[in-house]
C-alpha atoms as a PDB file:
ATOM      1  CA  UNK A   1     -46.213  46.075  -1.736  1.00  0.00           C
ATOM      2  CA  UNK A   2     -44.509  43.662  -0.072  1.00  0.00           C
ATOM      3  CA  UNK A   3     -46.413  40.656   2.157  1.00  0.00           C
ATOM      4  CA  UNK A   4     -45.171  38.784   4.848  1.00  0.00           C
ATOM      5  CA  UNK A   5     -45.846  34.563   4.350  1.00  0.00           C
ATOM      6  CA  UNK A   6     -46.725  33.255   7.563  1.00  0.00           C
ATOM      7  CA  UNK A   7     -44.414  29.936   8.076  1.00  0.00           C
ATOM      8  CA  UNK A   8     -45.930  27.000  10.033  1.00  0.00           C
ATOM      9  CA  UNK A   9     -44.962  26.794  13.721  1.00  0.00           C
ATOM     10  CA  UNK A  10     -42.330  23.994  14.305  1.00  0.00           C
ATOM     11  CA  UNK A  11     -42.435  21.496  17.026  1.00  0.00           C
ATOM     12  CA  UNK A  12     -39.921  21.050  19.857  1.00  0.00           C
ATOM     13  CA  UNK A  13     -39.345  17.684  18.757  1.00  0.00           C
ATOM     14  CA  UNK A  14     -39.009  18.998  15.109  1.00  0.00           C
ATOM     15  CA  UNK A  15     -36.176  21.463  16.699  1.00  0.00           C
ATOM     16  CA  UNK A  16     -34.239  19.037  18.263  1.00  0.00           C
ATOM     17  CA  UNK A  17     -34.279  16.636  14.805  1.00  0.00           C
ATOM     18  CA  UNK A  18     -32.741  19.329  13.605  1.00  0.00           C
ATOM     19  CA  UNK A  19     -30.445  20.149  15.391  1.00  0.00           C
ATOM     20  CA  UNK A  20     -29.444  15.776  15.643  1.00  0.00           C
ATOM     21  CA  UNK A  21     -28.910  16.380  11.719  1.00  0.00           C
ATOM     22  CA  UNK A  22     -26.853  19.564  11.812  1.00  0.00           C
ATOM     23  CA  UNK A  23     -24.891  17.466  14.101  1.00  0.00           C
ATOM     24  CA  UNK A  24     -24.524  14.241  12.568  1.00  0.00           C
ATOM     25  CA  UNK A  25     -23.598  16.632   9.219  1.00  0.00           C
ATOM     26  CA  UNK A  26     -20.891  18.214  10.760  1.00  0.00           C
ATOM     27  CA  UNK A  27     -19.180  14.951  12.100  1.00  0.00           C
ATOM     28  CA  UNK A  28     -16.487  13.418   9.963  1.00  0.00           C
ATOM     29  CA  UNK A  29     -17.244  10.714   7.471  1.00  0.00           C
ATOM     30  CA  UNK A  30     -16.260   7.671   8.860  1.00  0.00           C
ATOM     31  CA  UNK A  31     -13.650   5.977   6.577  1.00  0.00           C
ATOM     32  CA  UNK A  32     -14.588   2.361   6.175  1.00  0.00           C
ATOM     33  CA  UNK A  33     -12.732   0.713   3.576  1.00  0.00           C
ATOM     34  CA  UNK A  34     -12.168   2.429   0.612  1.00  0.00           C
ATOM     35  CA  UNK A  35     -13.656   1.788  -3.044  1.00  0.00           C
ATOM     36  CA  UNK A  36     -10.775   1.195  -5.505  1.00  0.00           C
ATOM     37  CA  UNK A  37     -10.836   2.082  -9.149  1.00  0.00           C
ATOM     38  CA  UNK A  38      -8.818   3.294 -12.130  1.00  0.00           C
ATOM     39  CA  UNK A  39      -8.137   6.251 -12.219  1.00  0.00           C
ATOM     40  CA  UNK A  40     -10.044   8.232 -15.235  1.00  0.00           C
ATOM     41  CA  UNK A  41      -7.140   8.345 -17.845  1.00  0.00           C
ATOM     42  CA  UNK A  42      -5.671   5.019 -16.684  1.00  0.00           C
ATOM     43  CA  UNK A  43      -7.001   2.976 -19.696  1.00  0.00           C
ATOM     44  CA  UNK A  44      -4.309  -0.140 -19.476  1.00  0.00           C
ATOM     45  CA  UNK A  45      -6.143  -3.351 -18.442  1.00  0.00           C
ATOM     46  CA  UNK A  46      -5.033  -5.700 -16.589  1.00  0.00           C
ATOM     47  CA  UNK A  47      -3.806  -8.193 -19.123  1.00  0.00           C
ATOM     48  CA  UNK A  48      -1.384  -4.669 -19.940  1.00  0.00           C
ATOM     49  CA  UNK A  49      -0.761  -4.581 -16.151  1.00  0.00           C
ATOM     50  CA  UNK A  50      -0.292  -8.293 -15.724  1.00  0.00           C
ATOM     51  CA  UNK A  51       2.632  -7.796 -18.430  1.00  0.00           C
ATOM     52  CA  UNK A  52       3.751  -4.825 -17.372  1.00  0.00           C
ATOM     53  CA  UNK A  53       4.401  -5.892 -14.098  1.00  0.00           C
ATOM     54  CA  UNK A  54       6.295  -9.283 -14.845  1.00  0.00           C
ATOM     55  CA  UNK A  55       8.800  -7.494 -16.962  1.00  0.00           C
ATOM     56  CA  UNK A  56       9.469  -4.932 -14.166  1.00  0.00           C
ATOM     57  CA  UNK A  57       9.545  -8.221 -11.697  1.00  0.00           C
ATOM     58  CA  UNK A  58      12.161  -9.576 -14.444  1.00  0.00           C
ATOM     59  CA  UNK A  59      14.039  -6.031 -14.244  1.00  0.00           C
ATOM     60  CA  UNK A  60      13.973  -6.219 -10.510  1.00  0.00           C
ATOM     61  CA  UNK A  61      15.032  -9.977  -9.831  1.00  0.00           C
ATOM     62  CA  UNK A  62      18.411  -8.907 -12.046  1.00  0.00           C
ATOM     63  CA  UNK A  63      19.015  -5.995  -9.032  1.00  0.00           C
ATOM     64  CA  UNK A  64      18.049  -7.679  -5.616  1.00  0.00           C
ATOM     65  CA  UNK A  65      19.582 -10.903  -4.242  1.00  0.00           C
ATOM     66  CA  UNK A  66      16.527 -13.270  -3.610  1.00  0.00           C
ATOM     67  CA  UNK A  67      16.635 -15.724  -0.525  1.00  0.00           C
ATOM     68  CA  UNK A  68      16.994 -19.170  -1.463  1.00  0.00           C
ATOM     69  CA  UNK A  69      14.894 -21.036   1.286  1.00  0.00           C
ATOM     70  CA  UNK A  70      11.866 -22.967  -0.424  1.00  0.00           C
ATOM     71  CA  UNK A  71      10.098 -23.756   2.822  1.00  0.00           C
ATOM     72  CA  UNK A  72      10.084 -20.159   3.819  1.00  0.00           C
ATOM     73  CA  UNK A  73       9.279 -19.272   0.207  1.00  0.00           C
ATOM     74  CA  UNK A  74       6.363 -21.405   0.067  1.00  0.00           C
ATOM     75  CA  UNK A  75       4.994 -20.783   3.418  1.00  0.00           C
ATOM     76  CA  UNK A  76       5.054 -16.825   2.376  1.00  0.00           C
ATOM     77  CA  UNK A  77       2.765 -17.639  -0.492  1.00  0.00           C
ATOM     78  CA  UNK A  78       0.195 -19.650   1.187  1.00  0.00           C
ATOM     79  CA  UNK A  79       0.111 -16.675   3.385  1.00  0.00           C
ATOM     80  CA  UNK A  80       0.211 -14.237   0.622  1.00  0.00           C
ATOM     81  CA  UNK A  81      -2.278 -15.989  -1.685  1.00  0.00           C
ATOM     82  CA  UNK A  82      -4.797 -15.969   1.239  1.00  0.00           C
ATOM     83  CA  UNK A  83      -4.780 -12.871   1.687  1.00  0.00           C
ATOM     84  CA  UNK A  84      -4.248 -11.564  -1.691  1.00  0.00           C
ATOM     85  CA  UNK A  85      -7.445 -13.696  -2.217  1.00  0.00           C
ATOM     86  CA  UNK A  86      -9.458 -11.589   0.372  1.00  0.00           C
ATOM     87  CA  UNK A  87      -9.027  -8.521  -0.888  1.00  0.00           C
ATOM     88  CA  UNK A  88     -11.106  -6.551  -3.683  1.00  0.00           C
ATOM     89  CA  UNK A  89      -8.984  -7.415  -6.143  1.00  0.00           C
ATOM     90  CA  UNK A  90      -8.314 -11.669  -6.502  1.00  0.00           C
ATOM     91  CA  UNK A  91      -8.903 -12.051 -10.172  1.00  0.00           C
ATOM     92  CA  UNK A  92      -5.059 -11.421 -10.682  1.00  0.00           C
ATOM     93  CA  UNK A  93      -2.429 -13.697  -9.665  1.00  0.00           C
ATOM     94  CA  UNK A  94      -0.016 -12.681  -7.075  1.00  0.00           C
ATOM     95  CA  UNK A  95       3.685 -13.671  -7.074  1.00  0.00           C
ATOM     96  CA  UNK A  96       5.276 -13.089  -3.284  1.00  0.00           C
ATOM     97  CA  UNK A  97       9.098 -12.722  -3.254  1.00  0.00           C
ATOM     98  CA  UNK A  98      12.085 -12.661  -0.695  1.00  0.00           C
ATOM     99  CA  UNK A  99      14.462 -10.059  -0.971  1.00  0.00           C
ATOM    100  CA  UNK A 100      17.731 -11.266   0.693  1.00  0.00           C
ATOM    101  CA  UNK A 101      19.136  -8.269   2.994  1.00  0.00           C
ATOM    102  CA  UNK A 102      18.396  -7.351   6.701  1.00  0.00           C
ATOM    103  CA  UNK A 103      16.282  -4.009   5.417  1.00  0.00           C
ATOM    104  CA  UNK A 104      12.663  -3.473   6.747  1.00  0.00           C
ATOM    105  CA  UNK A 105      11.096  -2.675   3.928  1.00  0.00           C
ATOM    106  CA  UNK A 106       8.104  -4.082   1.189  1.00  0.00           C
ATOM    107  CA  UNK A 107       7.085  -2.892  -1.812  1.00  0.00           C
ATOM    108  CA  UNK A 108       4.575  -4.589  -4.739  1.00  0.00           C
ATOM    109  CA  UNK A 109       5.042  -4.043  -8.534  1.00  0.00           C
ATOM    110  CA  UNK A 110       1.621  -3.916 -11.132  1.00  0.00           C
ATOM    111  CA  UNK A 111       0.454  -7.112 -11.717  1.00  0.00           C
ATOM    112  CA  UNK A 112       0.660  -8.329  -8.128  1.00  0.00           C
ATOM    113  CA  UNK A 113       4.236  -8.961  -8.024  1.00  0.00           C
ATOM    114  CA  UNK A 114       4.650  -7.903  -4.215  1.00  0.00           C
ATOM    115  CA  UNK A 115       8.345  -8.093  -2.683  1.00  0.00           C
ATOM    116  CA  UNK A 116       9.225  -8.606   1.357  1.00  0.00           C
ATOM    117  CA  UNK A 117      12.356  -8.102   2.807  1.00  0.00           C
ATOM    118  CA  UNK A 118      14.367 -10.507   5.017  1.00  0.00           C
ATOM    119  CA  UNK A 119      14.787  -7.336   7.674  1.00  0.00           C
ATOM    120  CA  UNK A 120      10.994  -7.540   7.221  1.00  0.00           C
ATOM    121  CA  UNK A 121      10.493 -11.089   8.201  1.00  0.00           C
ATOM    122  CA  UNK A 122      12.810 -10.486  11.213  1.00  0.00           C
ATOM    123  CA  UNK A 123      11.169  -7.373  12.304  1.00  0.00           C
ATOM    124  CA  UNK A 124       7.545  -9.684  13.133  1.00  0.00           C
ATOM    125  CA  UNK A 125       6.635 -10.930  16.029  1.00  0.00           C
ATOM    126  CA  UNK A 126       3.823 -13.004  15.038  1.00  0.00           C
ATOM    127  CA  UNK A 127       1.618 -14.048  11.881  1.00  0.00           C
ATOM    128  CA  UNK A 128      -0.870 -11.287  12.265  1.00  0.00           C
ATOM    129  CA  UNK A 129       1.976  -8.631  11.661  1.00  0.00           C
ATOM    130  CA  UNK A 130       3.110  -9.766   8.487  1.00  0.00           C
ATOM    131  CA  UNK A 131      -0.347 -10.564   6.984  1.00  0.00           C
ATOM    132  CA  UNK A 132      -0.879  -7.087   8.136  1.00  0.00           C
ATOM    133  CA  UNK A 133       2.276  -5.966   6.085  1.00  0.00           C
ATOM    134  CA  UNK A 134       1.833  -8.247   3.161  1.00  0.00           C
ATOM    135  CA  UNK A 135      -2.126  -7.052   2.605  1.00  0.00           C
ATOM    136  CA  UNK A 136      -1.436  -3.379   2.927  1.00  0.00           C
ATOM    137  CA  UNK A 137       1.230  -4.318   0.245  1.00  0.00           C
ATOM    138  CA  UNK A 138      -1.630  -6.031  -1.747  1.00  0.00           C
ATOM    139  CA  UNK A 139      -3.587  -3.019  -1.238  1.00  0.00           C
ATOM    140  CA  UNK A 140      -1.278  -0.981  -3.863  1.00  0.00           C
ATOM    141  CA  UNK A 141      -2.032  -3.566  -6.080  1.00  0.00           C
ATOM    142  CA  UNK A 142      -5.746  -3.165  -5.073  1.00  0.00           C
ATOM    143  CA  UNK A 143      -6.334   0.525  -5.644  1.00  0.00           C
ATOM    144  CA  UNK A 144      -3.809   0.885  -8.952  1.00  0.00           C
ATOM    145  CA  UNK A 145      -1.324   3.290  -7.311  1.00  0.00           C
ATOM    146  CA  UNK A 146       1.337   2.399  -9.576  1.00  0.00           C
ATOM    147  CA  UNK A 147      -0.452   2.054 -12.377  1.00  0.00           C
ATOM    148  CA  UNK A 148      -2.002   5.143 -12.134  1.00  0.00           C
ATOM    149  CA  UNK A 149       1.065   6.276 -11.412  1.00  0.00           C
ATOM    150  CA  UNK A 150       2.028   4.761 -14.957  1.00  0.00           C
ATOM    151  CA  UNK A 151      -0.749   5.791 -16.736  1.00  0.00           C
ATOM    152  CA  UNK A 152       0.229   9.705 -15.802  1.00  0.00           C
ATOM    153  CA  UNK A 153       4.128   8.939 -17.350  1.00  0.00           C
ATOM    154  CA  UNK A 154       2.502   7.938 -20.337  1.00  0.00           C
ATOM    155  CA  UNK A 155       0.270  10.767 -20.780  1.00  0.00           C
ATOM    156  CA  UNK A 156       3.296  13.311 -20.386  1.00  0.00           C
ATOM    157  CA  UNK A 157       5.424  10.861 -22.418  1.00  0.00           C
ATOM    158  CA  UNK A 158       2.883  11.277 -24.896  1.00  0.00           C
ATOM    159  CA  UNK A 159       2.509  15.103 -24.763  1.00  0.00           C
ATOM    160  CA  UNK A 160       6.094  15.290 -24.959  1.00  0.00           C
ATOM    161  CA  UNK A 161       5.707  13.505 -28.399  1.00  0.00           C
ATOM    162  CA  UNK A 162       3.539  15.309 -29.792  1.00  0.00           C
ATOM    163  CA  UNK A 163       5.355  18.915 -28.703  1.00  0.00           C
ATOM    164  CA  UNK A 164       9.030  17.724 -29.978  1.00  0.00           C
ATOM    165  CA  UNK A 165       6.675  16.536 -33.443  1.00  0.00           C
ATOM    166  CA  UNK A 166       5.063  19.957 -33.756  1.00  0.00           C
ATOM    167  CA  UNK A 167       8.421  21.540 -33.046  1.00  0.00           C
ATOM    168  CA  UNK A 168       7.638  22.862 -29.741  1.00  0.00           C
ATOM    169  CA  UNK A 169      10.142  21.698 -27.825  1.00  0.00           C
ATOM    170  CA  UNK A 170      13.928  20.461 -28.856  1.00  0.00           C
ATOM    171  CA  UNK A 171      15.539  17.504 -27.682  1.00  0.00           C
ATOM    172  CA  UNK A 172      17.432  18.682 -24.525  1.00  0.00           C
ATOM    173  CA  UNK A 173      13.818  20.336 -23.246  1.00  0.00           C
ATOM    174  CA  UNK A 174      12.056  16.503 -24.176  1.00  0.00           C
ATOM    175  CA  UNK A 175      14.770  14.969 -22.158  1.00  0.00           C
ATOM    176  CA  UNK A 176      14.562  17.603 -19.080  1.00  0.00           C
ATOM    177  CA  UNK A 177      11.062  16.916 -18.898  1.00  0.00           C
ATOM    178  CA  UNK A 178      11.155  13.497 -18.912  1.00  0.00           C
ATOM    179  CA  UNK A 179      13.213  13.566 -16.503  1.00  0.00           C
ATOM    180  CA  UNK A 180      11.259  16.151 -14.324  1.00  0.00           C
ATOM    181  CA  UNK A 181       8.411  13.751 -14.418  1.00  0.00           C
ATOM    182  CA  UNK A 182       9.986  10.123 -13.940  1.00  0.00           C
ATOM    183  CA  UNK A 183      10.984   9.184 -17.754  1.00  0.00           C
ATOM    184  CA  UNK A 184      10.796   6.045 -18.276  1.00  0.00           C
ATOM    185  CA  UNK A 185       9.766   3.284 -16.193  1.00  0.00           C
ATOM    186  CA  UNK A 186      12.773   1.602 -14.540  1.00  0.00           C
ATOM    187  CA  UNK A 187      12.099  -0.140 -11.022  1.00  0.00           C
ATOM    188  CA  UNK A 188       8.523   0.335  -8.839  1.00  0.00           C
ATOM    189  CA  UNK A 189      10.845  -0.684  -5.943  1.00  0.00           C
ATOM    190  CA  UNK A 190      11.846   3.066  -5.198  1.00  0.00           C
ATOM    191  CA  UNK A 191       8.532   4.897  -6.306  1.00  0.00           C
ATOM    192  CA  UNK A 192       7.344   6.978  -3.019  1.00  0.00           C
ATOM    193  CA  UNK A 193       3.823   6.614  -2.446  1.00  0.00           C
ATOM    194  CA  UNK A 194       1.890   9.532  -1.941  1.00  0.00           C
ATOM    195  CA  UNK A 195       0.341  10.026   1.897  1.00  0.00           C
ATOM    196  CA  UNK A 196      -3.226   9.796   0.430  1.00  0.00           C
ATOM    197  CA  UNK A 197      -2.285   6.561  -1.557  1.00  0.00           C
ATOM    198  CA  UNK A 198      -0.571   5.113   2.432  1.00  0.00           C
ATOM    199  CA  UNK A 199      -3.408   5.811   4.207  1.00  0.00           C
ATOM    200  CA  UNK A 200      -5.693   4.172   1.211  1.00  0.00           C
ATOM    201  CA  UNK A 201      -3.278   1.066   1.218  1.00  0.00           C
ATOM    202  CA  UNK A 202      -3.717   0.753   5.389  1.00  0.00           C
ATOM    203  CA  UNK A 203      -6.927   0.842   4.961  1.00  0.00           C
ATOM    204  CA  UNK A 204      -7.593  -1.929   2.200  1.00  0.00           C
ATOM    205  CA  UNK A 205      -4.918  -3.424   3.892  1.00  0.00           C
ATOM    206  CA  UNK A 206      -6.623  -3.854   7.600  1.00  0.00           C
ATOM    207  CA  UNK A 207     -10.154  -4.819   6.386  1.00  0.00           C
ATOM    208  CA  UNK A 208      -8.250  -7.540   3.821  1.00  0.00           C
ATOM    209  CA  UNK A 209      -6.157  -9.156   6.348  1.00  0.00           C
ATOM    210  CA  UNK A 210     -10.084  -9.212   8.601  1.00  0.00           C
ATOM    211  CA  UNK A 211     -11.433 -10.982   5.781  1.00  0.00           C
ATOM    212  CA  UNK A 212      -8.589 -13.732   5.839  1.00  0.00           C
ATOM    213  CA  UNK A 213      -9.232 -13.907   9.063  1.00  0.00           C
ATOM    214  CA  UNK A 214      -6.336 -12.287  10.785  1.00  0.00           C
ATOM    215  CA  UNK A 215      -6.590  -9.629  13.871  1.00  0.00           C
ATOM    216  CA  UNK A 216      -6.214  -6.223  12.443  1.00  0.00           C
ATOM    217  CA  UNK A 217      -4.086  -5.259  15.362  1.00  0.00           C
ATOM    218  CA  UNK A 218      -1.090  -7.358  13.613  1.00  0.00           C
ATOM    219  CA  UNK A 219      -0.968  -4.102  11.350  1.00  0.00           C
ATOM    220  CA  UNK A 220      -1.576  -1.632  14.241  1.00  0.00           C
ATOM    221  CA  UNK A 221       1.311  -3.234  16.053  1.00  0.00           C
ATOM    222  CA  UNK A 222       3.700  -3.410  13.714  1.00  0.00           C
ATOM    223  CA  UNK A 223       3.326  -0.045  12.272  1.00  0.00           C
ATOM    224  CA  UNK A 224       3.431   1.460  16.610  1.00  0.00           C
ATOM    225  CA  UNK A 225       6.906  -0.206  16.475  1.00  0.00           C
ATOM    226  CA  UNK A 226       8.287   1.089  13.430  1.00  0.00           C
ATOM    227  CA  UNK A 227       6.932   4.498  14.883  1.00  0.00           C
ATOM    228  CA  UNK A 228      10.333   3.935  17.438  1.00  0.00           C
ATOM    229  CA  UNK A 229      12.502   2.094  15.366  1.00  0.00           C
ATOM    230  CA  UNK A 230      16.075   3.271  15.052  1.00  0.00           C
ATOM    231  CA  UNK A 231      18.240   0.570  14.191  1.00  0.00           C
ATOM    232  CA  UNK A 232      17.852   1.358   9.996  1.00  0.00           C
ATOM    233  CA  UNK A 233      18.891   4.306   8.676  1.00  0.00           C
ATOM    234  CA  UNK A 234      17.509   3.623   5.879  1.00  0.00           C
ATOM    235  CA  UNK A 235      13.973   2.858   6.885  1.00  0.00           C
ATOM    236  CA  UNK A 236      14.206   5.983   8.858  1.00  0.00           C
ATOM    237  CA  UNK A 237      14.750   8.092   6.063  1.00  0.00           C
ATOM    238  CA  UNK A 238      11.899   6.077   4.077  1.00  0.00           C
ATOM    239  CA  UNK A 239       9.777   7.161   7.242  1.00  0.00           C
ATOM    240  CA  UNK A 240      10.572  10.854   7.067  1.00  0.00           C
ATOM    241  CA  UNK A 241       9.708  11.021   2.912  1.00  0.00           C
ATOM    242  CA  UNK A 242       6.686  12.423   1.981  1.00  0.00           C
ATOM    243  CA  UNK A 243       5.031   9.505   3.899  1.00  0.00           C
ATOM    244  CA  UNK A 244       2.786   9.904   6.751  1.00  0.00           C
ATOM    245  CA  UNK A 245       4.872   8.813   9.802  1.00  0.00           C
ATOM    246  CA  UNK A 246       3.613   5.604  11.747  1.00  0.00           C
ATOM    247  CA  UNK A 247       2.527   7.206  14.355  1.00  0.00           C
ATOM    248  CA  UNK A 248      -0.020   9.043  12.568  1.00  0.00           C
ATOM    249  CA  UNK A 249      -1.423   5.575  10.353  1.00  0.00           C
ATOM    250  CA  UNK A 250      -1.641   4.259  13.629  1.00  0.00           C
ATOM    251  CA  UNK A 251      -3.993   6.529  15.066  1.00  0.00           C
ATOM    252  CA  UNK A 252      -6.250   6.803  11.987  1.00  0.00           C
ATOM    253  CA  UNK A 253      -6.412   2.282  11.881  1.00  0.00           C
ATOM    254  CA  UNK A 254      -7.043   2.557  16.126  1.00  0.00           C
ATOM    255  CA  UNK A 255     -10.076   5.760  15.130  1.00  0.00           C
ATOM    256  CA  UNK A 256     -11.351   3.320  12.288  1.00  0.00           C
ATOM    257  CA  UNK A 257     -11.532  -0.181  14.511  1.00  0.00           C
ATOM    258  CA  UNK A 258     -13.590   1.666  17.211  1.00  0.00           C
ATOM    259  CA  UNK A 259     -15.619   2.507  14.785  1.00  0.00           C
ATOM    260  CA  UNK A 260     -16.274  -0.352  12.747  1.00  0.00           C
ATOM    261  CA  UNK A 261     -15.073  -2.939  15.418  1.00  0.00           C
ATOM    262  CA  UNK A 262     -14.142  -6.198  13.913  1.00  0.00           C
ATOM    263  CA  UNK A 263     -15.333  -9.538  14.487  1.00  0.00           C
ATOM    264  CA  UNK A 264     -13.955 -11.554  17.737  1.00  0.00           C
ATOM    265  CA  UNK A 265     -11.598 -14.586  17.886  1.00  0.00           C
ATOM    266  CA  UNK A 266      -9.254 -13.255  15.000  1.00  0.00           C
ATOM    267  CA  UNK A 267      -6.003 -15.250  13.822  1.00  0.00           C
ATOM    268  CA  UNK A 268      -2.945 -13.736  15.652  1.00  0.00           C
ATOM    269  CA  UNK A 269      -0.133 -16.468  15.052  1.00  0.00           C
ATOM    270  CA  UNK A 270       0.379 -20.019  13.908  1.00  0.00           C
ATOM    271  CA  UNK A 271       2.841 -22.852  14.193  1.00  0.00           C
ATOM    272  CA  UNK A 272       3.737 -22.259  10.476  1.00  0.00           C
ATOM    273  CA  UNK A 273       5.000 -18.701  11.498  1.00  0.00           C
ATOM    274  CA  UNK A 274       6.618 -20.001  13.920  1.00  0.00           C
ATOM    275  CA  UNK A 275       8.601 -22.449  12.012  1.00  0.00           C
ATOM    276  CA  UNK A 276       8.928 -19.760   9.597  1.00  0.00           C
ATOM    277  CA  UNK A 277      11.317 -18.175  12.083  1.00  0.00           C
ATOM    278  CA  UNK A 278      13.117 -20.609  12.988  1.00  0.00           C
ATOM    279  CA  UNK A 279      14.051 -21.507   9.850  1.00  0.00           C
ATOM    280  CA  UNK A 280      15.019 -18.280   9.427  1.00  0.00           C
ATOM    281  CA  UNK A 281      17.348 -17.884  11.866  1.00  0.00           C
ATOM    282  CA  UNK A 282      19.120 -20.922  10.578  1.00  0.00           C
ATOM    283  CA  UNK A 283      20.136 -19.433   7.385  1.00  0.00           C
ATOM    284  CA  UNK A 284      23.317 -17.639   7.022  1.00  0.00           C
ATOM    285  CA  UNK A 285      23.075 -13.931   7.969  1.00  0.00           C
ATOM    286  CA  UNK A 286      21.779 -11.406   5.515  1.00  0.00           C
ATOM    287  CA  UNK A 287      24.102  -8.990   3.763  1.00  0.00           C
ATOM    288  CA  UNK A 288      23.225  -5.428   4.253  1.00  0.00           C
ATOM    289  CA  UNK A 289      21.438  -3.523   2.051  1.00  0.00           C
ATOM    290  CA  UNK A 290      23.671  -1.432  -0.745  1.00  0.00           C
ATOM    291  CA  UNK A 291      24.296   1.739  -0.055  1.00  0.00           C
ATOM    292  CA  UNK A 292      22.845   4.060  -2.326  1.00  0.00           C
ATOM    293  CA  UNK A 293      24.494   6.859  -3.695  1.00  0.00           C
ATOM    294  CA  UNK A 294      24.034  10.847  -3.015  1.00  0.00           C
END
């Protein structure tokens, strides 16, 4: 026998609260700034990262010509340390580097070891840009990308190890693997970030350089321009990787500041910048970048 259950009648207003929450359900999640953490089977801490990263700085010093300017060295690390030390990570100290060629390009080691190149400094127009730049660096840092990125290596390293030791796999297969995977761990500098791990580093980067108090248009800006930048080949074909283009971080920072609008009255530039420049353009010219081969 079957019996029919009479439900209770529903209000109009009821209806239309409904309907407001199917709504607001449906919506995409506003992206605020994201939560960084370790990845599960990243177990290295970050006295192991700390170390980690200042023998790959050590590595990397011996293969890029630094710029020998103190006063622009020093003023990069006042701005660095600021905003290194607004960001969710400032119980790690931060080392900020000039890499002598005309390049526009940045990239950070583990351990806070964060590199900017003299293209870079030339490409700015004003303060707000390159704390942009220099935070979204320190966002890397912030969410473990290349540590993570370690932390995988060594888990395939590892499996390797145990295969060969079973007598699973012979050398030659061990060494095509490795190789498959990234081997061993020579230089960060050419490690191409994921688009998920970009977007995650704009983001820490935008609300870190707000909490230092710069505008977060310095990043917006900077990032438009490289979106019609020409004059490097060689940041073009960093552009056209498996990263997502400029055009497209640009429009997900614009749809996340009309959302979560910052505060007014923001830093945009500063005398120290300025003199920044200048003393850069006093310095002999850059050499260009090496070419890399095919």
């Amino acid at each position: 026998m079957i019996r029919f259950t009479h439900f209770p009648r529903i209000s109009r207003e009821q209806v239309v609260g409904l309907l407001l929450l199917f709504i607001l359900a449906s919506l995409p999640m506003r992206a605020e700034e994201p939560t960084p953490s370790r990845a599960i089977y990243n177990t290295f801490s970050d006295a192991d990262e700390m170390a980690l990263g200042h023998k790959a700085a050590e590595e990397t010093d011996k293969q890029v010509v630094l710029l020998n300017a103190p006063l622009l060295a020093a003023y990069l690390n006042h701005l660095g340390q600021k905003v290194a030390q607004s960001s969710r990570r400032p119980g790690i100290q931060y080392t900020f580097k000039v890499v002598n060629t005309d390049e526009v390009n940045a990239f950070s080691l583990p351990g806070g070891y964060v590199y900017i190149y003299r293209g870079l400094l030339e490409f700015v127009q004003n303060e707000s840009e390159l704390a942009g730049v220099m935070a979204h660096e320190v966002g890397h840092v912030v969410a473990y990308h290349s540590m993570n990125d370690v932390a995988r290596r060594a888990l395939v390293d590892e499996g390797m190890a145990q295969l060969q030791k079973a007598g699973m796999l012979n050398d030659k297969q061990v060494v095509d693997m490795l190789q498959h995977y990234g081997g061993p761990i020579l230089l960060f500098a050419d490690r191409k970030f994921s688009r998920e791990e970009e977007s995650e580093a704009d983001l820490l980067g935008m609300y870190n350089a707000i909490r230092a108090g710069y505008d977060p248009e310095g990043l917006v800006s900077s990032l438009a321009r490289l979106s019609q930048f020409t004059g490097n080949p060689t940041l073009v074909e960093q552009l056209l990787m498996n990263h997502p283009l400029p055009g497209e971080r640009v429009k997900a920072l614009r749809a996340e500041l009309q959302q979560n609008p910052p505060p007014k009255g923001l830093q945009k530039d500063s005398l120290g910048f300025k003199a920044a420049k200048l003393q850069l353009k006093a310095l002999p010219p850059a050499p260009p970048p090496p070419k890399k081969e095919k």
